[in-house]
C-alpha atoms as a PDB file:
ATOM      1  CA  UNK A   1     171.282 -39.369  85.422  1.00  0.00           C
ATOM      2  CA  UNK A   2     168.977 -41.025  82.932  1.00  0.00           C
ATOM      3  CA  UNK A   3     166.473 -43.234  83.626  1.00  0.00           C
ATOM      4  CA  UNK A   4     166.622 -46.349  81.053  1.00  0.00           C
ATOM      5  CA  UNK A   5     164.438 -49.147  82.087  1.00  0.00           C
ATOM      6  CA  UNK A   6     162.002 -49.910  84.634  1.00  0.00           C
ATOM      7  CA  UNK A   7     159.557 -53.004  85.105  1.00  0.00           C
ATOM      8  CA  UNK A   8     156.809 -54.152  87.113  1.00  0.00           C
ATOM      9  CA  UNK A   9     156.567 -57.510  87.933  1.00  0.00           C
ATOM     10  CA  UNK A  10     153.021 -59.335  88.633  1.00  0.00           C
ATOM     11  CA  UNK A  11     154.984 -61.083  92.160  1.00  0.00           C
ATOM     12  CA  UNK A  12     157.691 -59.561  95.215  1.00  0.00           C
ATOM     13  CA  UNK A  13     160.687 -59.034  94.140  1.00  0.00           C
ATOM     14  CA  UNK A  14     162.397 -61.422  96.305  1.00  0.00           C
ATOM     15  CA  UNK A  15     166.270 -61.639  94.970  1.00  0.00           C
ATOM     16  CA  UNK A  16     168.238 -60.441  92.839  1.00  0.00           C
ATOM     17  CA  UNK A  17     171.835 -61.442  91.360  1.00  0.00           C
ATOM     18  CA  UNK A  18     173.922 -61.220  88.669  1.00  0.00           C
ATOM     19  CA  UNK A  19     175.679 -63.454  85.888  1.00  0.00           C
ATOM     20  CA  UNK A  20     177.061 -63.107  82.101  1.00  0.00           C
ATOM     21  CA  UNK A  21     180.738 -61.119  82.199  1.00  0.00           C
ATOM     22  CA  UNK A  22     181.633 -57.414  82.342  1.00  0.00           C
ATOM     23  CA  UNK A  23     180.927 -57.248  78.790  1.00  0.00           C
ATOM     24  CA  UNK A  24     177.161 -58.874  78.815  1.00  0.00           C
ATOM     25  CA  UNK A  25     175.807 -58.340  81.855  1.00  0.00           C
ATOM     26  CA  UNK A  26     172.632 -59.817  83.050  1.00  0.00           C
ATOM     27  CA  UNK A  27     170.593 -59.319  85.865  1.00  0.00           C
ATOM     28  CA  UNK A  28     168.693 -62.470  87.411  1.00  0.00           C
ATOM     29  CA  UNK A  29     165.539 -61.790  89.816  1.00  0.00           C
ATOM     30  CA  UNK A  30     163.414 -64.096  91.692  1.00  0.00           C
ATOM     31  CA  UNK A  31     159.473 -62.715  92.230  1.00  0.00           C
ATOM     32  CA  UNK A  32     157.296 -64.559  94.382  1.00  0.00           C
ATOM     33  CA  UNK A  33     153.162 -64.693  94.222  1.00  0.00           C
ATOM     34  CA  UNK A  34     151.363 -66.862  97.084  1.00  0.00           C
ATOM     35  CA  UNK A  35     153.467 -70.314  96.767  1.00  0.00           C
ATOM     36  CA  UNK A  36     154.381 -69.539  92.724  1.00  0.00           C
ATOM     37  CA  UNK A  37     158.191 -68.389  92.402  1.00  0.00           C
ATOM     38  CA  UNK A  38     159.315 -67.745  89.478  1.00  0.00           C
ATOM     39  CA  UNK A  39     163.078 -66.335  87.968  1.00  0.00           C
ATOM     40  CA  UNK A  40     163.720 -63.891  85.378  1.00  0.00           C
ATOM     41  CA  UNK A  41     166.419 -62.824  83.275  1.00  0.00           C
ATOM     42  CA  UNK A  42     167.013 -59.150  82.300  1.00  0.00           C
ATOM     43  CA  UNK A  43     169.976 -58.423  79.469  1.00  0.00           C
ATOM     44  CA  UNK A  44     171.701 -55.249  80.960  1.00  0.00           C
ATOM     45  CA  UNK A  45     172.898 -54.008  77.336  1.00  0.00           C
ATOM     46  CA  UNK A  46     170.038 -54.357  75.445  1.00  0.00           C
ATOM     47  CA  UNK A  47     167.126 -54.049  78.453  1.00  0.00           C
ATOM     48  CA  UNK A  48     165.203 -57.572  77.082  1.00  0.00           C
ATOM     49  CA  UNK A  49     163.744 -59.782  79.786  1.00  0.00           C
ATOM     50  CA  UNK A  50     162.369 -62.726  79.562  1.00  0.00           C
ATOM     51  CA  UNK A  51     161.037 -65.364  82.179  1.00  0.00           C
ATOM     52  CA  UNK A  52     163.181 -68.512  82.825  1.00  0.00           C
ATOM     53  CA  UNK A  53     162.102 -71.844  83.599  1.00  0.00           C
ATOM     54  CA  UNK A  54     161.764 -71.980  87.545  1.00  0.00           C
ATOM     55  CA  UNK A  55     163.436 -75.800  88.321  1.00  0.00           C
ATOM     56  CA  UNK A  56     161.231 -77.282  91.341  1.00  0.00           C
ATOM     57  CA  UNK A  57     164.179 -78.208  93.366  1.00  0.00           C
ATOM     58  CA  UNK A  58     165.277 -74.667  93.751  1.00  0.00           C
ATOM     59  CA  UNK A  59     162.187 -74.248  95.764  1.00  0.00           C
ATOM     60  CA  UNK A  60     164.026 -74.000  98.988  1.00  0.00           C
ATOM     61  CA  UNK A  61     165.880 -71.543 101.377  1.00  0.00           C
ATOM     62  CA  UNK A  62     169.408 -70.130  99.148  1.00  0.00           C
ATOM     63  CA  UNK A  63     171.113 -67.241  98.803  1.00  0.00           C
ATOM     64  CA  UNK A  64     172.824 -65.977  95.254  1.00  0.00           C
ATOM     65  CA  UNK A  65     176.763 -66.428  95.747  1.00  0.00           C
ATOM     66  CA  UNK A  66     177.792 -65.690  92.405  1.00  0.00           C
ATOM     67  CA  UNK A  67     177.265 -65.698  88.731  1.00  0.00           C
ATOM     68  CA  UNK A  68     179.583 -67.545  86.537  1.00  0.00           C
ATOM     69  CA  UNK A  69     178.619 -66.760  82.873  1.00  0.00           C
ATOM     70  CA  UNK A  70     175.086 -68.447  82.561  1.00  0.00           C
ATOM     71  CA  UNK A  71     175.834 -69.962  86.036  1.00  0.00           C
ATOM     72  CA  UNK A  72     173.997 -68.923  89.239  1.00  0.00           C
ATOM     73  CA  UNK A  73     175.826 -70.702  92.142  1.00  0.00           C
ATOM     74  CA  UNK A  74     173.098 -70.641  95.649  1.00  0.00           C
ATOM     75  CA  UNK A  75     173.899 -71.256  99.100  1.00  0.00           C
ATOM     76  CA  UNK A  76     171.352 -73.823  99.972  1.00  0.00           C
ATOM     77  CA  UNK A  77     170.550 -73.392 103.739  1.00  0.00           C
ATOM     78  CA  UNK A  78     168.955 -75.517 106.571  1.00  0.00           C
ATOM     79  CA  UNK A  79     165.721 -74.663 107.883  1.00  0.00           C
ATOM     80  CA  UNK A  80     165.170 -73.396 111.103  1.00  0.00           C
ATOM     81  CA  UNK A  81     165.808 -69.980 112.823  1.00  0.00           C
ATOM     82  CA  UNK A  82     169.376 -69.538 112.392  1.00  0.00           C
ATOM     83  CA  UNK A  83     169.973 -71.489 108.600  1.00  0.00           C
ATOM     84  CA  UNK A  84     173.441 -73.068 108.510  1.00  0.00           C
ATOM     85  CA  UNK A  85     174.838 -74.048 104.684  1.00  0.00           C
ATOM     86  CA  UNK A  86     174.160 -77.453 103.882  1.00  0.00           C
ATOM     87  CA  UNK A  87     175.639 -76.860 100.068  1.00  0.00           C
ATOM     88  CA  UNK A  88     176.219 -75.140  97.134  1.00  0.00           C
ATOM     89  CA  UNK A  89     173.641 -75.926  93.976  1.00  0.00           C
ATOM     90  CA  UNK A  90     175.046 -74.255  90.287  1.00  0.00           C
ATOM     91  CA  UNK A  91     172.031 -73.876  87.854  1.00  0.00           C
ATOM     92  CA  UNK A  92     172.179 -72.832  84.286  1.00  0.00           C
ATOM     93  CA  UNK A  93     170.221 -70.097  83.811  1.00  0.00           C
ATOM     94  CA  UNK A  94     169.416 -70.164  80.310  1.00  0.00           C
ATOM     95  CA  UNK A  95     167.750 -73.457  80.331  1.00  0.00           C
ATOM     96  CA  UNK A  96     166.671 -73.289  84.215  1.00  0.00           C
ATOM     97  CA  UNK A  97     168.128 -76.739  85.076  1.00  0.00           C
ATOM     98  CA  UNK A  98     170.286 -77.316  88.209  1.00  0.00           C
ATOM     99  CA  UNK A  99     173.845 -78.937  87.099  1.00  0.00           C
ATOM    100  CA  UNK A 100     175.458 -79.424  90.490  1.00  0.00           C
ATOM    101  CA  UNK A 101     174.924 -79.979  93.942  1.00  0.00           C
ATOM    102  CA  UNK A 102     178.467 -79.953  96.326  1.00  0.00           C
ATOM    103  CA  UNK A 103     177.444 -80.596  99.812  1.00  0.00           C
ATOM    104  CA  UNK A 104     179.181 -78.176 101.883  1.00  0.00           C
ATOM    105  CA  UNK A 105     179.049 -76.021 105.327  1.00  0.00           C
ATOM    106  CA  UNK A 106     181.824 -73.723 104.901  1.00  0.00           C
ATOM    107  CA  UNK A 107     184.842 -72.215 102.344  1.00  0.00           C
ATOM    108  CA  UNK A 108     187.877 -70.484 102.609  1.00  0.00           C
ATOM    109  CA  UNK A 109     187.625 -67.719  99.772  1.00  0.00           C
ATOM    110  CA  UNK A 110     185.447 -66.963  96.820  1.00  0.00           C
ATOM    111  CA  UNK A 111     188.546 -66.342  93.773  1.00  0.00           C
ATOM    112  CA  UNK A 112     186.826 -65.937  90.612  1.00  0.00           C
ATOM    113  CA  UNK A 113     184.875 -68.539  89.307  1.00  0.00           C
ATOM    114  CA  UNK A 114     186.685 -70.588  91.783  1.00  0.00           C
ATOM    115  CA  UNK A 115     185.401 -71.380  95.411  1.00  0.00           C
ATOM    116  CA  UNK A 116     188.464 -72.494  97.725  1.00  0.00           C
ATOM    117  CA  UNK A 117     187.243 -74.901 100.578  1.00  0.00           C
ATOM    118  CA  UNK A 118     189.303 -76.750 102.886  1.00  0.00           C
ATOM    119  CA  UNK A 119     189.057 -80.092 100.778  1.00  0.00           C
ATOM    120  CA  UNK A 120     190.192 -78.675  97.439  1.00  0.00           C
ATOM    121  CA  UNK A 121     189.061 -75.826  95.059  1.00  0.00           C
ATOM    122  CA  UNK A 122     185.844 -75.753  93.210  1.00  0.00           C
ATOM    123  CA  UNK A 123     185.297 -74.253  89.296  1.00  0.00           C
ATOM    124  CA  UNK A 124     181.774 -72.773  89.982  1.00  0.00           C
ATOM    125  CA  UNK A 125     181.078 -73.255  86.696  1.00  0.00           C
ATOM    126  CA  UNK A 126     181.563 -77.100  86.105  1.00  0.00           C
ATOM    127  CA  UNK A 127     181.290 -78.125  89.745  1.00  0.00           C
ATOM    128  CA  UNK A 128     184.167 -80.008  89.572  1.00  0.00           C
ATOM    129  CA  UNK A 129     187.233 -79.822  92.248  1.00  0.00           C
ATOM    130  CA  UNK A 130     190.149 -78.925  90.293  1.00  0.00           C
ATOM    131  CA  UNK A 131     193.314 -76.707  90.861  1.00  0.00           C
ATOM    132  CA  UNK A 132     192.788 -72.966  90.123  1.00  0.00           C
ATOM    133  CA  UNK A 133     193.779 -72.699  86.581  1.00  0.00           C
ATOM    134  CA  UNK A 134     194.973 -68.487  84.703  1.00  0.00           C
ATOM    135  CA  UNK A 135     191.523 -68.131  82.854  1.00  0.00           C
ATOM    136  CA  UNK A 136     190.476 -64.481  81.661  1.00  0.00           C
ATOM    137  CA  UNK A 137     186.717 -64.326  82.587  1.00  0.00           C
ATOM    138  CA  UNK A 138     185.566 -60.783  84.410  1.00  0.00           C
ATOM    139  CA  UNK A 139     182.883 -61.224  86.201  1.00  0.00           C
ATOM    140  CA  UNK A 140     179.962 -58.242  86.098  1.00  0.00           C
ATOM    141  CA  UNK A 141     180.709 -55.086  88.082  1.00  0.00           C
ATOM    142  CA  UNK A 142     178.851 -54.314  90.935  1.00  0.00           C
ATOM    143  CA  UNK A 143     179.133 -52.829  94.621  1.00  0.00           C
ATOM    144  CA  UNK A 144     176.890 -52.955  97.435  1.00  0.00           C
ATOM    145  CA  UNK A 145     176.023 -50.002  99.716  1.00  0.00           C
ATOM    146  CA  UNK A 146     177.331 -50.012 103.084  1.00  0.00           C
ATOM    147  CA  UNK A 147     174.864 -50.617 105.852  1.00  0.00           C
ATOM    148  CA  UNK A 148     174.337 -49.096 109.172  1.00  0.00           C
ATOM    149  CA  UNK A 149     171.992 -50.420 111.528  1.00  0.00           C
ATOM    150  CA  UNK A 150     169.932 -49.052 115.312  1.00  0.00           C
ATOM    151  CA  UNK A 151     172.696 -50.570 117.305  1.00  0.00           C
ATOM    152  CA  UNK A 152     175.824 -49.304 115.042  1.00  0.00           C
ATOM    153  CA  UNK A 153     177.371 -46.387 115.869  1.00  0.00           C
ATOM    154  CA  UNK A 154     177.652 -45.135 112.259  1.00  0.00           C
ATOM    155  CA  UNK A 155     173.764 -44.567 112.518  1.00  0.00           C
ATOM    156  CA  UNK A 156     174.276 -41.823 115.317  1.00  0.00           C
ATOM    157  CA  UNK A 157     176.493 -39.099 112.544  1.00  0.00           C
ATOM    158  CA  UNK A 158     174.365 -39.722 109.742  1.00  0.00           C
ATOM    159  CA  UNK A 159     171.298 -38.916 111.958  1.00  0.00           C
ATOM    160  CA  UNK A 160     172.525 -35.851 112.891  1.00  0.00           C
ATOM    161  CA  UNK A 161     173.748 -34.811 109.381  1.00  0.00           C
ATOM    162  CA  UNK A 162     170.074 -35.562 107.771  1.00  0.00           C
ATOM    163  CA  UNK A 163     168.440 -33.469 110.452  1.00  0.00           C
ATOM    164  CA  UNK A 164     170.575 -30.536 109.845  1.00  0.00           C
ATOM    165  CA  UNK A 165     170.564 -30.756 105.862  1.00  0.00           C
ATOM    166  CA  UNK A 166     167.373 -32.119 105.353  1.00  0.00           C
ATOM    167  CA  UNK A 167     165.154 -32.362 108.685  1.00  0.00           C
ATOM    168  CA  UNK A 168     164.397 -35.566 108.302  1.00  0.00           C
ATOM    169  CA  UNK A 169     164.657 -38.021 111.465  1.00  0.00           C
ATOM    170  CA  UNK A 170     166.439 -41.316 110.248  1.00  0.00           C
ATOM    171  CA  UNK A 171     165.132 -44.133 112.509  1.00  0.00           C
ATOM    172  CA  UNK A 172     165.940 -47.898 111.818  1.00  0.00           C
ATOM    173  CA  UNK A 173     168.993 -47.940 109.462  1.00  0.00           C
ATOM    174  CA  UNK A 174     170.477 -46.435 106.686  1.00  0.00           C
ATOM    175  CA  UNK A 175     172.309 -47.885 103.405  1.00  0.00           C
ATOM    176  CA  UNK A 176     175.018 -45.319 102.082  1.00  0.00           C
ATOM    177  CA  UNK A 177     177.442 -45.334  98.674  1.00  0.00           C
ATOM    178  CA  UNK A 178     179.850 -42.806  98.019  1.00  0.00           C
ATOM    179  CA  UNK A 179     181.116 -42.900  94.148  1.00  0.00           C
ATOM    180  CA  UNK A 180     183.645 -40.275  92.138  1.00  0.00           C
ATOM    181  CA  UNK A 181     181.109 -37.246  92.451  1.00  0.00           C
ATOM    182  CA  UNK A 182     177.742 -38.515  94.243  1.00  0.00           C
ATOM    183  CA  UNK A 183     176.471 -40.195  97.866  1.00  0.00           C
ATOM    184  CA  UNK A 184     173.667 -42.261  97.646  1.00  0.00           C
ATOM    185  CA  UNK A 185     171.381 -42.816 100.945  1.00  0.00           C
ATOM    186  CA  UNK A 186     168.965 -45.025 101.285  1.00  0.00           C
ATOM    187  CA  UNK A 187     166.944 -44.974 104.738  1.00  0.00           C
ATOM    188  CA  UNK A 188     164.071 -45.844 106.666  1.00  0.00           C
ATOM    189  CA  UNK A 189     161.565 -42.389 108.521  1.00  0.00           C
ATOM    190  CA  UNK A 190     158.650 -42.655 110.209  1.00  0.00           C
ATOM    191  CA  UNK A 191     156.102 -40.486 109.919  1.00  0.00           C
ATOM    192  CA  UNK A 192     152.074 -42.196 110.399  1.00  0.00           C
ATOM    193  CA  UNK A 193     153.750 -45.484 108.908  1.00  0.00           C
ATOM    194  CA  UNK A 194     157.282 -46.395 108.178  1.00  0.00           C
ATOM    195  CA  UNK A 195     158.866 -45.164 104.757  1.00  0.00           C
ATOM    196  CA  UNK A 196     161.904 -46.019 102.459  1.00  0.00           C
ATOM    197  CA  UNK A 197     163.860 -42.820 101.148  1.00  0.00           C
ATOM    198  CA  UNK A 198     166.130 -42.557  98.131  1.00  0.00           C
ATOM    199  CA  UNK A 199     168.412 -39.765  98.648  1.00  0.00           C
ATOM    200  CA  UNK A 200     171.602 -38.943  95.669  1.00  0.00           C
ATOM    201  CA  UNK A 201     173.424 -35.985  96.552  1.00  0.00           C
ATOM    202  CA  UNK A 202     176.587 -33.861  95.454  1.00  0.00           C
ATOM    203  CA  UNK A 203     179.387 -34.339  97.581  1.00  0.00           C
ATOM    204  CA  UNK A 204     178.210 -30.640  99.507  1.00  0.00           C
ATOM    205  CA  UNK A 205     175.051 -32.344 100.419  1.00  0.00           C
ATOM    206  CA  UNK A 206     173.284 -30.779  96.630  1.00  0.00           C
ATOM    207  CA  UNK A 207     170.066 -33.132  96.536  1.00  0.00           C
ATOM    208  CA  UNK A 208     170.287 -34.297  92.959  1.00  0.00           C
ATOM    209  CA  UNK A 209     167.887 -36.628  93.139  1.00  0.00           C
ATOM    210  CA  UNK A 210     165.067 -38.018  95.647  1.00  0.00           C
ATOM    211  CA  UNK A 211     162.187 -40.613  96.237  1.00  0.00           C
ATOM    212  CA  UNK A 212     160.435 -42.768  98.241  1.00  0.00           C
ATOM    213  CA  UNK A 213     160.781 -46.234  97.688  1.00  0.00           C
ATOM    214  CA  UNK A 214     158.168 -47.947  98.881  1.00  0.00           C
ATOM    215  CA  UNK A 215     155.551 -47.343 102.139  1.00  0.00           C
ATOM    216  CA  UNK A 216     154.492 -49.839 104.727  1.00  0.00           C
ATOM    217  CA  UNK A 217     153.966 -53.529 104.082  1.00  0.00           C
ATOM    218  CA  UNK A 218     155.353 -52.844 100.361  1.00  0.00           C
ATOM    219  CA  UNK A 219     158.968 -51.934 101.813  1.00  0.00           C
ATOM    220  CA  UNK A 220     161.008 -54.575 100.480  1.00  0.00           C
ATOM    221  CA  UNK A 221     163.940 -56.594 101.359  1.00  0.00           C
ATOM    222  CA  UNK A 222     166.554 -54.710  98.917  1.00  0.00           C
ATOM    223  CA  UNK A 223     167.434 -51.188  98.383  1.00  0.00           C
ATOM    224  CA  UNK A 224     169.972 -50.615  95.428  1.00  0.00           C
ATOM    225  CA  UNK A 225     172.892 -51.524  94.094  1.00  0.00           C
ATOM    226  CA  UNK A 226     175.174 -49.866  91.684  1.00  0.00           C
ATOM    227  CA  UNK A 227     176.118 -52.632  88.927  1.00  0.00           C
ATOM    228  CA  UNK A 228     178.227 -51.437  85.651  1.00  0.00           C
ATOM    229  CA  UNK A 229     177.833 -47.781  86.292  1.00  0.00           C
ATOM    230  CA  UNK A 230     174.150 -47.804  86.673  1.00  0.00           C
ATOM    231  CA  UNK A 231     171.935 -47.561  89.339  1.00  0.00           C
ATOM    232  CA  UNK A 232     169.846 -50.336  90.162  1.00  0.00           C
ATOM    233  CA  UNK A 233     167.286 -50.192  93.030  1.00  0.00           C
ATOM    234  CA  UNK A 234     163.231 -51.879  93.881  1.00  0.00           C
ATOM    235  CA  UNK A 235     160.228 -49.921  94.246  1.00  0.00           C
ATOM    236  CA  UNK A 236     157.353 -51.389  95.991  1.00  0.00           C
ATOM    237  CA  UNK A 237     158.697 -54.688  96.088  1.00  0.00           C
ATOM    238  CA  UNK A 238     157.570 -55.319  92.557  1.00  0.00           C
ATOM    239  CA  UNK A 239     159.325 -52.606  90.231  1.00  0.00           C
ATOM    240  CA  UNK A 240     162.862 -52.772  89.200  1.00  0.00           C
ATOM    241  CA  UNK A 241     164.371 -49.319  88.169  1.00  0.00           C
ATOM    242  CA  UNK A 242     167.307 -48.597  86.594  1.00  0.00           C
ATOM    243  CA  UNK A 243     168.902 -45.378  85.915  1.00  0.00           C
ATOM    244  CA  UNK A 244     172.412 -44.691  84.204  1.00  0.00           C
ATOM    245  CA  UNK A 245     175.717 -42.699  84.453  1.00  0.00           C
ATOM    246  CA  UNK A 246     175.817 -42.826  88.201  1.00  0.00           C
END
């Protein structure tokens, strides 16, 4: 492993996606500061970021979908306690200006830069409805740890294996990655205070590598993700840290 880039940001970390194609990756981020939000661009080849406009009317409860070249496609969600979709919004990223708005509660399947719904398919990166067409876009490579929560009964064997290997008591949940020669854990003690552990190991439970992500109030609402063979995870809500050849 070799660290190659980290970056502290003045606001939260607050999301995180990414855009570009498997050969130019880019990582998008979203850091919040009182009622300022701001977004953020980060070129995962050459490691130069640079702050993108923030366009007032994304000021609202979303979730990144996808990214479709220099396209970030949100779910835009209702307010309330349980947020149903209300649509999809498409902004381009390099300018920071929002080019569509579909209104829409529901889809059948995410294919590509295409979104199939039940009243026709959507190119994400027009947001026009239009048949799915053979195009050769690759979207950026990435995979999400699986998570295990209190009430899952996952939780229970990797309790029991981190006592034994490591005495440490896993309480709350645990995020977990297994690639060609290294596990990942990511998981929540407490000790005083609650804490967010970092864990890479060799597949006979070898501790390669280990920290603690944040402490407290700074624990943060992402862990890592592994994205084009690198390792990509948030310290302290406001530091993003990458490391390569995971």
């Amino acid at each position: 492993m070799e660290k190659i880039y980290t970056h502290t940001f003045s606001g939260n970390i607050w999301s995180t996606g990414y855009f570009g194609d498997a050969q130019h990756p880019k990582c998008w981020v979203e850091t919040r500061e009182g009622d300022v939000c701001r977004w953020h661009q980060l070129d995962l080849n050459t490691f130069i970021s640079r702050e993108i406009s923030f366009p007032a009317e994304a000021n609202k409860p979303k979730n990144w979908l996808v990214g479709i070249n220099n396209i970030a496609v949100f779910l835009c969600l209702h307010t309330g306690k349980n947020p149903g979709i209300e649509a999809i919004e498409g902004y381009e990223l390099e300018k920071g200006q929002r080019v569509y708005r579909i209104e829409l509660t529901s889809w059948l399947a995410l294919e590509g830069m295409y979104l199939r719904t039940a009243k026709g398919d959507i190119n994400l990166q027009t947001g026009v409805y239009e048949p799915i067409q053979s195009h050769d876009w690759q979207g950026v490579t990435f995979e999400s740890p699986q998570h295990f929560e209190e009430s899952q009964p996952g939780l229970e064997a990797f309790q029991a294996l981190f006592k034994q290997k490591f005495g440490e008591s896993i309480a709350k949940g645990i995020d977990y990655w297994e690639g060609t020669d290294k596990l990942i854990f990511s998981y929540y003690l407490y000790d005083k205070g609650w804490k967010n552990r970092l864990r890479i190991c060799s597949f006979d439970f070898q501790t390669c590598f280990e920290e603690t992500l944040a402490e407290g109030d700074k624990i943060g609402f992402h862990t890592f993700q592994i994205v084009n063979g690198h390792l990509v995870y948030i310290r302290d809500k406001h530091e993003l840290v990458i490391y390569a050849h995971i």
